[in-house]
Protein backbone atom coordinates (compact mmCIF):
# COMPACT_ATOMS: atom_id res chain seq x y z
CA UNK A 1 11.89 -6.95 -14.79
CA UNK A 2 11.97 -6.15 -11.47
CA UNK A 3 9.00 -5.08 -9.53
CA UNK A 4 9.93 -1.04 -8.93
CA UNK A 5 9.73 -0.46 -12.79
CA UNK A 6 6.38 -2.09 -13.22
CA UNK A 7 3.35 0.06 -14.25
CA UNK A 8 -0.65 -0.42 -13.52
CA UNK A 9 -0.56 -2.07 -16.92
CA UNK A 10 2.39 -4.58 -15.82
CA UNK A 11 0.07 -5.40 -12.36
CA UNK A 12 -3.10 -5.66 -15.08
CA UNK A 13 -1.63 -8.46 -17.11
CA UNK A 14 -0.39 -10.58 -14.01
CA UNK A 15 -4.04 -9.92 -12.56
CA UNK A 16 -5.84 -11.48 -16.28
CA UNK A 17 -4.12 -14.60 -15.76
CA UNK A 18 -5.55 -17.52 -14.58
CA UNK A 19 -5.12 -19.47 -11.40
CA UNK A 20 -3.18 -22.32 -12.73
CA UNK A 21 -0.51 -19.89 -14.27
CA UNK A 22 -0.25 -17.24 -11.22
CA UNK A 23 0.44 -20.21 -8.79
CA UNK A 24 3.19 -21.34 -11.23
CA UNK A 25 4.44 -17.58 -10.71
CA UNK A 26 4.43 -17.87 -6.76
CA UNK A 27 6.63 -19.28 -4.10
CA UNK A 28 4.78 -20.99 -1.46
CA UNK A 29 6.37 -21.82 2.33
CA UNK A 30 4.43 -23.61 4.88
CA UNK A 31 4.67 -22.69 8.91
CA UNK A 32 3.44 -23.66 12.16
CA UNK A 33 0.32 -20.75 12.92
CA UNK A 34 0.97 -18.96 15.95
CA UNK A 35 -1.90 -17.36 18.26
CA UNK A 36 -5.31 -18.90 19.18
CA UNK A 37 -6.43 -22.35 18.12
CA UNK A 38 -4.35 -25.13 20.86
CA UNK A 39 -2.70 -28.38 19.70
CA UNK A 40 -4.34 -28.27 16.44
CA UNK A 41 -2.35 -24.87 15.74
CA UNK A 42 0.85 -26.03 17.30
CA UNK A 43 1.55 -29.11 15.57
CA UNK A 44 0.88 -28.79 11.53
CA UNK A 45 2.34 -26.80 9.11
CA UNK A 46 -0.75 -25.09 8.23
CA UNK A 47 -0.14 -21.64 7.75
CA UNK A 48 0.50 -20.74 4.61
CA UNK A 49 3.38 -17.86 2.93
CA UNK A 50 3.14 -16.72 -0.54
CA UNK A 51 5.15 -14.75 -2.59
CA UNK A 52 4.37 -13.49 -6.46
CA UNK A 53 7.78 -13.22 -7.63
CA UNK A 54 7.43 -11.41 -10.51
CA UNK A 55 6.36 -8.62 -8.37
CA UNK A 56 7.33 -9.49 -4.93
CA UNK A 57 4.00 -9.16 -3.82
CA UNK A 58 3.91 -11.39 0.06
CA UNK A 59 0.41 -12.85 1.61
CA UNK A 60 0.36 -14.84 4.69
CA UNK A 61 -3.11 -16.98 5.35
CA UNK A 62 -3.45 -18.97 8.55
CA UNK A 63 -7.23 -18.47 8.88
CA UNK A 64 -7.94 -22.20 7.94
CA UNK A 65 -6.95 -25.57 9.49
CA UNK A 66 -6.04 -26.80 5.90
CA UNK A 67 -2.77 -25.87 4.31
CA UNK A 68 -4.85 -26.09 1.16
CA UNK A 69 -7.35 -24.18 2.02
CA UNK A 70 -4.96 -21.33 2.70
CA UNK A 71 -2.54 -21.75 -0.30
CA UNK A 72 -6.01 -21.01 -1.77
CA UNK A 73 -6.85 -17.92 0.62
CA UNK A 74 -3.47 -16.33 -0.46
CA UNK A 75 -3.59 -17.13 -4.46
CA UNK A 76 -6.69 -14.52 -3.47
CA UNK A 77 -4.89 -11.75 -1.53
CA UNK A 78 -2.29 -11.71 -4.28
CA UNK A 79 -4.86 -11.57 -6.89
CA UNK A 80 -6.49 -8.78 -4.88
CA UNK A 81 -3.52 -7.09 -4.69
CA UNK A 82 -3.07 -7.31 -8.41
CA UNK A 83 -6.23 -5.75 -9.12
CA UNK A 84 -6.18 -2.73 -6.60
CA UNK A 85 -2.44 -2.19 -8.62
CA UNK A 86 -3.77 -2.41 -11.79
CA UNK A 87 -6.01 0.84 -11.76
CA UNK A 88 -5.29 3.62 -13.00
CA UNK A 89 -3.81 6.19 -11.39
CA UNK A 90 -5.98 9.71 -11.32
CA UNK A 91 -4.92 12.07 -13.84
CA UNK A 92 -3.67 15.43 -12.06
CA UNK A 93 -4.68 18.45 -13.56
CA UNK A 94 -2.54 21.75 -12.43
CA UNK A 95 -4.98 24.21 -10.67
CA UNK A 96 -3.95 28.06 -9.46
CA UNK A 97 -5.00 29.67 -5.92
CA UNK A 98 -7.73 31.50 -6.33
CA UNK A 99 -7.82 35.38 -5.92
CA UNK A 100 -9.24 34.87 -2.22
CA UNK A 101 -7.16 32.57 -1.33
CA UNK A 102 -4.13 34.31 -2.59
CA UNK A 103 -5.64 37.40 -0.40
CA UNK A 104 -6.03 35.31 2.70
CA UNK A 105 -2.55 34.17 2.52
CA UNK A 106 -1.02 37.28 2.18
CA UNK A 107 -3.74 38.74 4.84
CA UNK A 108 -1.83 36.00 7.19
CA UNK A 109 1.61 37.02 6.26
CA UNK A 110 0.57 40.72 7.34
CA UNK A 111 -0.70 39.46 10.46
CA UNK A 112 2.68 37.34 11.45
CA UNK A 113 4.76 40.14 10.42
CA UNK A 114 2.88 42.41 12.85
CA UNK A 115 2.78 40.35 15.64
CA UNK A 116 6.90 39.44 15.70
CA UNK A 117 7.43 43.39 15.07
CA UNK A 118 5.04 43.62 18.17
CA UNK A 119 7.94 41.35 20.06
CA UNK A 120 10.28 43.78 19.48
CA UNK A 121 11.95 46.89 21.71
CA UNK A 122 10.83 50.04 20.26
CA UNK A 123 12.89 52.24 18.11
CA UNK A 124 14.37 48.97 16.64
CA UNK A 125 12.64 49.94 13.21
CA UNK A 126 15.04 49.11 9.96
């Protein structure tokens, strides 16, 4: 299944699982953090990239100093993610224009219409 076709209901079930079996689900990749924090940034591999294959869902976490720590932060942004995905979408109901709305449009159209035959040379009527 690949992750265009899936519905809220898909994203639901991947969101009711538990930690142990969602981390199973992800690939995780280690990387040196760039921006502020010095040597201690530089030199480990503490940032942390994870990706929920089953729905190709990608979090990065470098706020910690522990790799841990942000393997943990990101099993949270994809579980996040999983829940905002997993509502359900708004039912749209099919509404008409109201009378006086209909009437202001057509009010506007009038208006256009008169001001380009306003542009034109007289006598140029059709």
């Amino acid at each position: 299944m690949t992750h265009e076709t899936l519905t809220y209901r898909d994203y639901a079930c991947f969101a009711r699982l538990t930690d142990e079996e969602l981390t199973r689900q992800c690939e995780a990749e280690a990387f040196h953090a760039s921006g502020p924090g010095g040597q201690g940034v530089n030199t480990t591999d503490s940032a942390v990239r994870m990706r929920h294959v089953p729905t190709g869902i990608v979090v990065t976490s470098r706020e910690q100093r522990s790799q841990l720590q942000n393997r943990m932060a990101c099993l949270r942004k994809i579980r996040h993610q999983l829940e905002v995905r997993a509502r359900r979408p708004k039912v749209r109901k099919a509404t008409k224009p109201s009378k006086a709305a209909r009437q202001r449009r057509l009010d506007a159209k009038k208006r256009r219409s008169d001001v380009k035959a306003y542009r034109r040379k007289p006598g140029m009527d059709d």
